[in-house]
N, C-alpha and C. Protein backbone atom coordinates (compact mmCIF):
# COMPACT_ATOMS: atom_id res chain seq x y z
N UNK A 1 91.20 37.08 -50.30
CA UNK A 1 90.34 37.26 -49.18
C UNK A 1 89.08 38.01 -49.58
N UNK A 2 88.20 38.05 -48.04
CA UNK A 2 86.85 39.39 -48.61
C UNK A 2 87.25 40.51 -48.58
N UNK A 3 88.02 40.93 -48.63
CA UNK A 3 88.45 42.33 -48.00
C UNK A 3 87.64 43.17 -49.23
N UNK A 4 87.14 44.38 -48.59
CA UNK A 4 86.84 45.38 -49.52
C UNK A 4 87.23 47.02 -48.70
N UNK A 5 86.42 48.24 -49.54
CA UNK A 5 87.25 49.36 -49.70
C UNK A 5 87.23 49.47 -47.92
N UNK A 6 87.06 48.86 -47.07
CA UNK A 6 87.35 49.36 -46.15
C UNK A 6 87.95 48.20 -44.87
N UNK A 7 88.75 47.59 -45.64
CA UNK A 7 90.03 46.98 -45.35
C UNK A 7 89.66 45.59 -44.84
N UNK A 8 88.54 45.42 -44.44
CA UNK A 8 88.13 44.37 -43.84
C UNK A 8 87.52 43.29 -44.23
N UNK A 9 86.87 42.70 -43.42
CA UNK A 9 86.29 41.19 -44.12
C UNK A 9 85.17 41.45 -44.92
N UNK A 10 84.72 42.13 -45.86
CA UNK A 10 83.70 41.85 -46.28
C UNK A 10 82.09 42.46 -45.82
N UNK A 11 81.41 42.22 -44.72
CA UNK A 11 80.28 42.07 -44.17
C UNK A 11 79.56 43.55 -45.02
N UNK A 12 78.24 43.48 -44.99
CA UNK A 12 77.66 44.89 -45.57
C UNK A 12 76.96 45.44 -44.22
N UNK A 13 77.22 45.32 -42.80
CA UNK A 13 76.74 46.08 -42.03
C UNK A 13 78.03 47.48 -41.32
N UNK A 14 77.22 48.21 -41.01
CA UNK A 14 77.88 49.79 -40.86
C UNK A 14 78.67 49.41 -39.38
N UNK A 15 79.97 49.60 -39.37
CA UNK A 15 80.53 49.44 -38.09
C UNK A 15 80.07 49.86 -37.41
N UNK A 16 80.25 49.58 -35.78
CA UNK A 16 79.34 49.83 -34.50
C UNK A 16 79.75 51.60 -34.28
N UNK A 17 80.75 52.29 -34.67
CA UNK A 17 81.23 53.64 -35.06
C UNK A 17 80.29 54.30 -35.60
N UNK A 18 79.96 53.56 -36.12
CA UNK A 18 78.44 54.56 -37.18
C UNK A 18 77.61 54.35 -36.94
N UNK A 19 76.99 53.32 -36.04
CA UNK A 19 75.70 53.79 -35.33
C UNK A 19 75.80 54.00 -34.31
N UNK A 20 76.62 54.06 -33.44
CA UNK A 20 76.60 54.68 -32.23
C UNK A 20 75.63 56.25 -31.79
N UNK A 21 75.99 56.85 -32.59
CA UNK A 21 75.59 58.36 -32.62
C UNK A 21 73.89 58.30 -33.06
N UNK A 22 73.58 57.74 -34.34
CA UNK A 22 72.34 58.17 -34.43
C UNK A 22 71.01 56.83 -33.47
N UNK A 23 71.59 56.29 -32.80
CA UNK A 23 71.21 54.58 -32.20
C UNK A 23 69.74 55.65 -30.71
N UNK A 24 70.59 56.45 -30.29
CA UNK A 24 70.24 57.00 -29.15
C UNK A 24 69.50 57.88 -29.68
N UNK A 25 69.99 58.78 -30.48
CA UNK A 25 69.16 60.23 -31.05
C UNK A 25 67.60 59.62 -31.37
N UNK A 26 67.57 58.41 -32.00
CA UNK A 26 66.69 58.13 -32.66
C UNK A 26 65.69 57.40 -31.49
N UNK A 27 66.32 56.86 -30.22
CA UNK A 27 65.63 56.62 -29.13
C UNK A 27 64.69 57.95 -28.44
N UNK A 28 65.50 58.81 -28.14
CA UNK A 28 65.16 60.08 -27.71
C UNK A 28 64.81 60.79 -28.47
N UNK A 29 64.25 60.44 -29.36
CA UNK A 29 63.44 61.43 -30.40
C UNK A 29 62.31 61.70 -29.99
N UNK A 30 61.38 61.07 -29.39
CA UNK A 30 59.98 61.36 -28.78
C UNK A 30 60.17 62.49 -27.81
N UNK A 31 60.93 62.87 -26.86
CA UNK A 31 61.22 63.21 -25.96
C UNK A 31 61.72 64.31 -25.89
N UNK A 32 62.97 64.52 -26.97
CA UNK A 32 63.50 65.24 -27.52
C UNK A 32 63.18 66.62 -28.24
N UNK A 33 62.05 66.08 -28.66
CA UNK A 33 60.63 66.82 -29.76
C UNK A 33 59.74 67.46 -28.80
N UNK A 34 59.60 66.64 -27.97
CA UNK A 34 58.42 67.32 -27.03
C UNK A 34 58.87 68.68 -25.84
N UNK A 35 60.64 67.97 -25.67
CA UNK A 35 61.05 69.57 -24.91
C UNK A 35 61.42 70.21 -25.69
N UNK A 36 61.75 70.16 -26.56
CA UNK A 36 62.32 71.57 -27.58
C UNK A 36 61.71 72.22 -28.64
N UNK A 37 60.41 71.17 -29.37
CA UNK A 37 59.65 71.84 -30.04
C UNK A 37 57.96 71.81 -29.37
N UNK A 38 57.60 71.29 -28.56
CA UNK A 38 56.38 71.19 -27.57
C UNK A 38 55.98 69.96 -28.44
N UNK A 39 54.27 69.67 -27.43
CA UNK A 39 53.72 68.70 -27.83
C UNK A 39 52.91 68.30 -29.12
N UNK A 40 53.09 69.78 -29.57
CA UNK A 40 52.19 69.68 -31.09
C UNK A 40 52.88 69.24 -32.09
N UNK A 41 54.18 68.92 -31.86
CA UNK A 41 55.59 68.31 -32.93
C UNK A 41 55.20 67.04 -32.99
N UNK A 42 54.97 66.32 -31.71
CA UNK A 42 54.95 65.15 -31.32
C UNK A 42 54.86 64.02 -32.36
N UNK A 43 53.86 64.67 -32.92
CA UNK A 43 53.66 63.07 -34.38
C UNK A 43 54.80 63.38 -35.61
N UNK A 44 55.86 64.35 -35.58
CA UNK A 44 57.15 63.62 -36.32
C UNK A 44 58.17 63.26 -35.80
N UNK A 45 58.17 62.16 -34.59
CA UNK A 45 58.88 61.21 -34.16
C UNK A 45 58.96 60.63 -35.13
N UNK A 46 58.42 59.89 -35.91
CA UNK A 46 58.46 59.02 -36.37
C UNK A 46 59.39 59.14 -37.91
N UNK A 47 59.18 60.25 -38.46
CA UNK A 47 59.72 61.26 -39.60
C UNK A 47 61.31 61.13 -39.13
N UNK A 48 61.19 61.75 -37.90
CA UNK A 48 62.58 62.16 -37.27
C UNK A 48 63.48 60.66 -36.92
N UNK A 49 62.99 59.80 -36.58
CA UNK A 49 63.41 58.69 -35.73
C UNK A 49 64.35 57.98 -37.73
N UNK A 50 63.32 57.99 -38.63
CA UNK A 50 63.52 57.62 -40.00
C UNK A 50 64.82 58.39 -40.55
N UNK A 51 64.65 59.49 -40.17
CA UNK A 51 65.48 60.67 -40.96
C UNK A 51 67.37 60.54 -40.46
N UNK A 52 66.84 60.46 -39.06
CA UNK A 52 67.96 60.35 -37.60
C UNK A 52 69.09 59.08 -38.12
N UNK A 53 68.17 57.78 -38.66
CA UNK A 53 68.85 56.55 -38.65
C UNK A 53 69.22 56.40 -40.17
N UNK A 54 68.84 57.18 -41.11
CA UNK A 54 68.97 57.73 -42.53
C UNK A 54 70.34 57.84 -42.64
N UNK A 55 71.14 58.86 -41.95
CA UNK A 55 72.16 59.37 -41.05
C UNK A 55 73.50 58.15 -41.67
N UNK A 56 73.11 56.67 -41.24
CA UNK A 56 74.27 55.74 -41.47
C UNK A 56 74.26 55.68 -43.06
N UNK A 57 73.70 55.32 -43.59
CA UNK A 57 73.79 54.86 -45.00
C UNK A 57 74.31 56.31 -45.53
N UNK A 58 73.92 57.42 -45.37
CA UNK A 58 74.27 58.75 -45.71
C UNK A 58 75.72 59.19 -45.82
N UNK A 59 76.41 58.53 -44.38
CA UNK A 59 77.63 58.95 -44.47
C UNK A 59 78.71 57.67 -44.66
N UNK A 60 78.04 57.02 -44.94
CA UNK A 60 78.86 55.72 -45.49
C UNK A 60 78.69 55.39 -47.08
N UNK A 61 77.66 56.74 -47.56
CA UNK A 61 77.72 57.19 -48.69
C UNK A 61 78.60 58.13 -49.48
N UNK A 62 78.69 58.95 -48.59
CA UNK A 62 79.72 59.66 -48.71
C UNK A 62 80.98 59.54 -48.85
N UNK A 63 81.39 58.96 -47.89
CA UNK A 63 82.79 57.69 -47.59
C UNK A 63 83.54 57.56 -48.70
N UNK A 64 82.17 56.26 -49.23
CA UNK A 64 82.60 55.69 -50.34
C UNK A 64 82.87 56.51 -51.88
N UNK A 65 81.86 57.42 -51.86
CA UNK A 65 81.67 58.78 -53.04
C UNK A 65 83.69 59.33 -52.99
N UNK A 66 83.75 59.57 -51.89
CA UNK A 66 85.24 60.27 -51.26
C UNK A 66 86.42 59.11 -51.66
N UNK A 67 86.44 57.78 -51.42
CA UNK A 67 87.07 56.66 -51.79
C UNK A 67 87.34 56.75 -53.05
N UNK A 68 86.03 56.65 -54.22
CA UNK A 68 86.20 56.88 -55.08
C UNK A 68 86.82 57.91 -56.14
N UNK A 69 86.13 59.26 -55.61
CA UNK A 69 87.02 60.17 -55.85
C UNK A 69 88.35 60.59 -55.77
N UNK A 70 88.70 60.07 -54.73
CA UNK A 70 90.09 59.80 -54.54
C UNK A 70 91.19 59.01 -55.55
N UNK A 71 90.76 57.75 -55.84
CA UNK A 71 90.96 57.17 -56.83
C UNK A 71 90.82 57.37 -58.34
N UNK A 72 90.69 58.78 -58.38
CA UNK A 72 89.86 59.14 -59.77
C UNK A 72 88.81 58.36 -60.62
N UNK A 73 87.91 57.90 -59.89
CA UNK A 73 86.94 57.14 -60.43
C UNK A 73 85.39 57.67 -60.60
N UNK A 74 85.79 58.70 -60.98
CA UNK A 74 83.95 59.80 -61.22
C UNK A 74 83.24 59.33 -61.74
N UNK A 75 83.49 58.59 -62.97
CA UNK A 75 82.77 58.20 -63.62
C UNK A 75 81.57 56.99 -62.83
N UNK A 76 82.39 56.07 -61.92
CA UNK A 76 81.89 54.80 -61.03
C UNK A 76 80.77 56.22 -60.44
N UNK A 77 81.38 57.00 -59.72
CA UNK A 77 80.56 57.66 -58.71
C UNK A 77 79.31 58.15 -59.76
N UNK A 78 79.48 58.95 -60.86
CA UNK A 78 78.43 59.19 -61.69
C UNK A 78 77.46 57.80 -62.59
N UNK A 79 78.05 57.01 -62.39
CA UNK A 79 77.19 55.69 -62.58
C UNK A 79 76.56 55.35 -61.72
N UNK A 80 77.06 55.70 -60.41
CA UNK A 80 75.65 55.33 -59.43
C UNK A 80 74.88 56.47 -59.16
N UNK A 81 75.15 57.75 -58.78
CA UNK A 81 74.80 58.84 -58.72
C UNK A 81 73.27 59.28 -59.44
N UNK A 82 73.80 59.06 -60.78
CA UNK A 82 72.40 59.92 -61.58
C UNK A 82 71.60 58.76 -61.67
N UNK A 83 71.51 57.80 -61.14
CA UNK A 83 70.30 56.66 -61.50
C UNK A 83 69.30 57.12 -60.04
N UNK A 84 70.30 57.03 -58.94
CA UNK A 84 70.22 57.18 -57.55
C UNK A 84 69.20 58.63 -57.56
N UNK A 85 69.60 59.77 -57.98
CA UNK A 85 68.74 60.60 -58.20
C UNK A 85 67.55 61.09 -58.69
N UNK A 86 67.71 60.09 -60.12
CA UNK A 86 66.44 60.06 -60.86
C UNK A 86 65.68 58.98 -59.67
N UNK A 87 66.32 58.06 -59.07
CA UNK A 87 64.51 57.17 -57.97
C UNK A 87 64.57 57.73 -56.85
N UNK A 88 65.47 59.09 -56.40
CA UNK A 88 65.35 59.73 -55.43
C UNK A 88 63.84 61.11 -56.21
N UNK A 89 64.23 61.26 -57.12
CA UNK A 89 63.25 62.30 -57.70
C UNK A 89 61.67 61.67 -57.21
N UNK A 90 61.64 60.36 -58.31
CA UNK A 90 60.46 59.56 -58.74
C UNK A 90 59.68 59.42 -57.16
N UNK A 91 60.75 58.84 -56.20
CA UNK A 91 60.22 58.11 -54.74
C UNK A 91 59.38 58.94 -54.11
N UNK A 92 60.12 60.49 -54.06
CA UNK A 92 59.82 61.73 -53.53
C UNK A 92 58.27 62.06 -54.15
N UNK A 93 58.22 61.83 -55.57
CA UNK A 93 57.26 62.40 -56.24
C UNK A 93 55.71 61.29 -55.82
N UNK A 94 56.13 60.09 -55.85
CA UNK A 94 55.03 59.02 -55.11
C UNK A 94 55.00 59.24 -53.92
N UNK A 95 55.86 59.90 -52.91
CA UNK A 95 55.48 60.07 -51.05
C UNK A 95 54.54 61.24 -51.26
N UNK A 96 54.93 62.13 -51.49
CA UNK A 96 54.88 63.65 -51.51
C UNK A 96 52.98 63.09 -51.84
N UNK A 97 52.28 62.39 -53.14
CA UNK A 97 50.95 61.94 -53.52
C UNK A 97 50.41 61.42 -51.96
N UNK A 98 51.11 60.91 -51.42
CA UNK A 98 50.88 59.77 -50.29
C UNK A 98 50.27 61.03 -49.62
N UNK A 99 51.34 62.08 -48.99
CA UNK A 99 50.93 63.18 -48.12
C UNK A 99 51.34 62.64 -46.60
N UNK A 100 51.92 61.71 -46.62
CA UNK A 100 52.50 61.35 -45.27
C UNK A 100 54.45 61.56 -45.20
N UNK A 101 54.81 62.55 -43.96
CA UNK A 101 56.05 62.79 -43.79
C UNK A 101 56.89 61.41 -44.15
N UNK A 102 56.41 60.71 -43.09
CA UNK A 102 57.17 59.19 -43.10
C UNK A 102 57.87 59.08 -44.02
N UNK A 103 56.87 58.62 -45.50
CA UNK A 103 57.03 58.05 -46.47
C UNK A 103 58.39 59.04 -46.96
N UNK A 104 58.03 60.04 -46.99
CA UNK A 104 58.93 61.28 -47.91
C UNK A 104 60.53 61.06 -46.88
N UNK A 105 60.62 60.82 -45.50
CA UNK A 105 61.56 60.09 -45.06
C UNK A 105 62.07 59.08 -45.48
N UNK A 106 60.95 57.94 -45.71
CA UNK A 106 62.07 56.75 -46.11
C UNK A 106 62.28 56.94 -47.35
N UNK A 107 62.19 57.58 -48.48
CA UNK A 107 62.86 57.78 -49.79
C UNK A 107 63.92 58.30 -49.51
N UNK A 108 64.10 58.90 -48.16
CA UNK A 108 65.83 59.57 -48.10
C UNK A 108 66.73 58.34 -47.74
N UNK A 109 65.89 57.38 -46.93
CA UNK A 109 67.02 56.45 -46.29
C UNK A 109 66.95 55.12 -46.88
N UNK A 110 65.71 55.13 -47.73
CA UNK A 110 66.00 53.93 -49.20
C UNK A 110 67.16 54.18 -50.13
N UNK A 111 67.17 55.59 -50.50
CA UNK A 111 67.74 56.12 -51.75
C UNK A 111 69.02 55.97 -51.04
N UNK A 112 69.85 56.63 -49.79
CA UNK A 112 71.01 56.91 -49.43
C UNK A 112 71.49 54.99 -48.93
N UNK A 113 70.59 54.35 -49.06
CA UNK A 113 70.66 53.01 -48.81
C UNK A 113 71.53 52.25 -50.09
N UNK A 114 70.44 52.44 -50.61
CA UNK A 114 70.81 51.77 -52.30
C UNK A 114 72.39 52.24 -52.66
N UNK A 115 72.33 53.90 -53.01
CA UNK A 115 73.55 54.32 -53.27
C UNK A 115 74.66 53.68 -52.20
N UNK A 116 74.67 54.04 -51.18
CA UNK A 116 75.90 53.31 -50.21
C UNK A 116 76.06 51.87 -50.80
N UNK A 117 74.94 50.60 -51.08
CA UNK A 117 75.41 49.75 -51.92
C UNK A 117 75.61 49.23 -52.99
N UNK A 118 75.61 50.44 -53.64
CA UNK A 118 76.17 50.22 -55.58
C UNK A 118 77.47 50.78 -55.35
N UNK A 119 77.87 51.83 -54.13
CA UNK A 119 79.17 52.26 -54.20
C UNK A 119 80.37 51.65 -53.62
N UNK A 120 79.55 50.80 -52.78
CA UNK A 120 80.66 49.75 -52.52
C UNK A 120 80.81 48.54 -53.13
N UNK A 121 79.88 48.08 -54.15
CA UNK A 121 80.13 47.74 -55.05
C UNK A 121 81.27 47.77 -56.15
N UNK A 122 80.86 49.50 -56.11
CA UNK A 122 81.88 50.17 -57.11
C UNK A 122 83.40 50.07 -56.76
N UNK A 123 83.36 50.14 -55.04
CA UNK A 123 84.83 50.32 -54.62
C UNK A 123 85.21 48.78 -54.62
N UNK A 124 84.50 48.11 -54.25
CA UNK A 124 85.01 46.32 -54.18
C UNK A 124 85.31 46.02 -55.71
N UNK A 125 84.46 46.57 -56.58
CA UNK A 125 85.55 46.28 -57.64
C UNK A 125 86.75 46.75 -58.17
N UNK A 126 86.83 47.90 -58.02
CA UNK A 126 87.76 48.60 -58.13
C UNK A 126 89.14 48.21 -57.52
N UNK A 127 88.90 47.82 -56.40
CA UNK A 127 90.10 47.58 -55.46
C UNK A 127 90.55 46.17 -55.69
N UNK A 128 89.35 45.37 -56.09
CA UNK A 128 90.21 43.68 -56.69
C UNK A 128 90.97 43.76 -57.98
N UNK A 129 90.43 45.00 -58.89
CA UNK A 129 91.34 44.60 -60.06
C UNK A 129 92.49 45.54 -59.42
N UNK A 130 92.81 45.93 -58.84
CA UNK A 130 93.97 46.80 -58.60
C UNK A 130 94.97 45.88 -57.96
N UNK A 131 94.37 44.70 -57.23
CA UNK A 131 94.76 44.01 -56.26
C UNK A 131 95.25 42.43 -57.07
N UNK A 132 94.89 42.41 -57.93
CA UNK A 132 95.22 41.03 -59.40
C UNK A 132 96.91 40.92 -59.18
N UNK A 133 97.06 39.95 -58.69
CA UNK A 133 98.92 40.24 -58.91
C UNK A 133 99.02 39.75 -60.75
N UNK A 134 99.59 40.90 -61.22
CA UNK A 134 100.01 40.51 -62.48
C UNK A 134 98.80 41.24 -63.06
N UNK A 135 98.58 42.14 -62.90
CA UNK A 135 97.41 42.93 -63.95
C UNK A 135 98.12 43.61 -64.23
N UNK A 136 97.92 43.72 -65.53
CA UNK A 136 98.13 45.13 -66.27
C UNK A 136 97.72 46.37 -65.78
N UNK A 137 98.53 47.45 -65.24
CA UNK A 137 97.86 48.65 -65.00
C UNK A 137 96.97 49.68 -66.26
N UNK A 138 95.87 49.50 -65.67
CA UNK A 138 95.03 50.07 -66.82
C UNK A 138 94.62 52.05 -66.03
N UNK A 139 93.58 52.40 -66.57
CA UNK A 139 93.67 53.50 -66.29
C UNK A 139 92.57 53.50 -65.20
N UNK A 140 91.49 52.71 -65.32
CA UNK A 140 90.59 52.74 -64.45
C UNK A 140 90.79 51.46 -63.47
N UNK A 141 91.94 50.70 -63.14
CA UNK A 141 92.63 50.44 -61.35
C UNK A 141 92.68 51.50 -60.82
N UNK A 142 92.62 51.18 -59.51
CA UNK A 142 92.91 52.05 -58.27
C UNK A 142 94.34 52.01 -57.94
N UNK A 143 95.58 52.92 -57.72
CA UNK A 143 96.80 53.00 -57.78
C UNK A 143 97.07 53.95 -56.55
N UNK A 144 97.26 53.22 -55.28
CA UNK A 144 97.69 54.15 -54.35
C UNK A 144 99.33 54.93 -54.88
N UNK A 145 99.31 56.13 -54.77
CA UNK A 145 100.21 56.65 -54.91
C UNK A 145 101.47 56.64 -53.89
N UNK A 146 102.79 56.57 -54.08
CA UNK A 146 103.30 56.40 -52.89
C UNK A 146 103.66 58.16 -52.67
N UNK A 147 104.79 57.74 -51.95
CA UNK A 147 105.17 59.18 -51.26
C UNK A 147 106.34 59.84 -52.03
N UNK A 148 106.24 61.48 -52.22
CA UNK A 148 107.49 61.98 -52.95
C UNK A 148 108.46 61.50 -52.66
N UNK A 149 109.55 61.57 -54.03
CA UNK A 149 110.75 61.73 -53.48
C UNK A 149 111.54 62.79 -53.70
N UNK A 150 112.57 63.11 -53.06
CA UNK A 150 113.28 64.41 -52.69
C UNK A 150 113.67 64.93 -54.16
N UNK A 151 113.77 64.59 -55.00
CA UNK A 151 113.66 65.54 -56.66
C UNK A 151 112.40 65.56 -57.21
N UNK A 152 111.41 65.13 -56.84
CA UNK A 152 109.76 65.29 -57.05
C UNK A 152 109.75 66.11 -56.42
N UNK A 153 110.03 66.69 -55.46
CA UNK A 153 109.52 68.12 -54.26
C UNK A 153 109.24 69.31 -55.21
N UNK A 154 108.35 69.88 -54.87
CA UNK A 154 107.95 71.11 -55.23
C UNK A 154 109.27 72.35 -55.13
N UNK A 155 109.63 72.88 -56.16
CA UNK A 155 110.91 73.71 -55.67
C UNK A 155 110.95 75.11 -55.19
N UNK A 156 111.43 75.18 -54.75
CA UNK A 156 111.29 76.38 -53.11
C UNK A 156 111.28 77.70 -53.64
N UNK A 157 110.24 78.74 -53.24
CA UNK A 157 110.31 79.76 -54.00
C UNK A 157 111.15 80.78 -53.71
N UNK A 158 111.80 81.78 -54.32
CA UNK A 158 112.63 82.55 -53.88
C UNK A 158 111.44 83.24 -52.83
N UNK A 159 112.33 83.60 -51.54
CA UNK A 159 111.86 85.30 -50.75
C UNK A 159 111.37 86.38 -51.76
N UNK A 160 110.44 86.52 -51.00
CA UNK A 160 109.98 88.42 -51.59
C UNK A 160 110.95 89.11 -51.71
N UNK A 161 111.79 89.21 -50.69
CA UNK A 161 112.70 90.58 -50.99
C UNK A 161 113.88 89.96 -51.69
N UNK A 162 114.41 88.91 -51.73
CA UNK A 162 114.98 88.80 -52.90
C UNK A 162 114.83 88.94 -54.44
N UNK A 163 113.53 88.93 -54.92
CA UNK A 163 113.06 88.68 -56.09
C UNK A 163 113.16 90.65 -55.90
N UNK A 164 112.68 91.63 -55.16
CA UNK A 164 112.89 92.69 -55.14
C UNK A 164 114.31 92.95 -55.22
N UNK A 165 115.16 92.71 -54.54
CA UNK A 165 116.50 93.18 -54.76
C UNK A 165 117.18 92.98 -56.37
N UNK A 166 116.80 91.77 -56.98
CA UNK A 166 116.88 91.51 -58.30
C UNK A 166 116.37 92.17 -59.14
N UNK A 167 115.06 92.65 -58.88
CA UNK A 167 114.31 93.42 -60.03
C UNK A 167 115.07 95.26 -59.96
N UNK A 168 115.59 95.62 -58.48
CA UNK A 168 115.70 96.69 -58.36
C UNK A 168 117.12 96.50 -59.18
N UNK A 169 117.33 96.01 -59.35
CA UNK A 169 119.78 95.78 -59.81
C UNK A 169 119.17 96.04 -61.22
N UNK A 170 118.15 95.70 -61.76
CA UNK A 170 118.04 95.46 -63.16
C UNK A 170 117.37 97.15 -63.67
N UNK A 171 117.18 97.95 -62.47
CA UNK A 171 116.98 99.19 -62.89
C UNK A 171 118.00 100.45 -63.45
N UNK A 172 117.85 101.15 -64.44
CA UNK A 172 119.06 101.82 -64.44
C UNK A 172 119.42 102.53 -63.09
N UNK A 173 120.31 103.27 -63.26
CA UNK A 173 121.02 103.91 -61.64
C UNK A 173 119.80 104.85 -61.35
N UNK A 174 119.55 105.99 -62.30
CA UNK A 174 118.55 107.06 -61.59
C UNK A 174 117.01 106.77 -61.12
N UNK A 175 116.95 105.65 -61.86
CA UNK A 175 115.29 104.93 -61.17
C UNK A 175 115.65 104.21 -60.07
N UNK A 176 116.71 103.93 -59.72
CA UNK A 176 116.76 103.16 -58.52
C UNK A 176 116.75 104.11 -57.41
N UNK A 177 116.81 105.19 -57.44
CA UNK A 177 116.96 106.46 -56.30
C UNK A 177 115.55 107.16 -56.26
């Protein structure tokens, strides 16, 4: 099937869950700005409205960063990561020349763009070779772990005051008084 790291068919748009929240903020941003920071804010609507809707790719960046990590796959995450940073640096460094907020906005929600889709990239592959019936388990598949079993359990620590009553028996008689 399409299925990828997030169980479903495939599609690369952000479930209706994840924009719900910033859909409105980013409506009421004009408005928003003008009662709480007055009218002289007014012209970074537009900054804000960019920044607000930035928001999805951001945490569906994250997500996936967390997916991965989970899976012990740092390395995937540091393969997209430091490229992602160095054209988050560069983008910043061409807005910032520009001198317009905007611009220095959309390098946040280009950059958190891109990364969200090299990382699901990262996780869609990850999860098909894991998913190969008949693969060899290698080290870099994804291997859901199952659940302990009752001689895997962590073993139960003695009480405080037992471990005291033991240490005190092991004293001669007159130190124990």
């Amino acid at each position: 099937g399409r299925g990828g790291p997030r169980g479903g068919g495939g599609g690369g748009a952000p479930a209706p869950a994840a924009r719900a929240p910033p859909t409105p903020v980013a409506m009421l941003a004009p408005v928003g700005i003008r009662i709480v920071y007055g009218a002289e804010f007014a012209s970074a609507t537009t900054t804000t409205r960019i920044l607000v809707l930035a928001a999805i790719p951001q945490a569906v960046d994250y997500l996936l960063i967390h997916v991965l990590l989970g899976f012990r796959s740092a390395r995937s995450v540091l393969a997209v990561q430091v490229p992602v940073a160095l054209a988050t640096v560069l983008g910043l460094a061409f807005a910032l020349r520009l001198g317009e907020l905007p611009a220095v906005a959309a390098v946040s929600g280009a950059t958190y763009t891109a990364s969200a889709a090299a990382l699901y990239v990262a996780c869609s592959r990850l999860l098909t070779r894991a998913g190969r019936p008949g693969a060899p388990p290698s080290a870099d598949a994804a291997r859901i772990p199952g659940p302990r079993r009752p001689a895997e359990a962590t073993p139960a620590l003695p009480a405080p005051d037992q471990e005291i009553r033991s240490a005190q028996e092991r004293l001669p008689l007159q130190e124990r008084q």
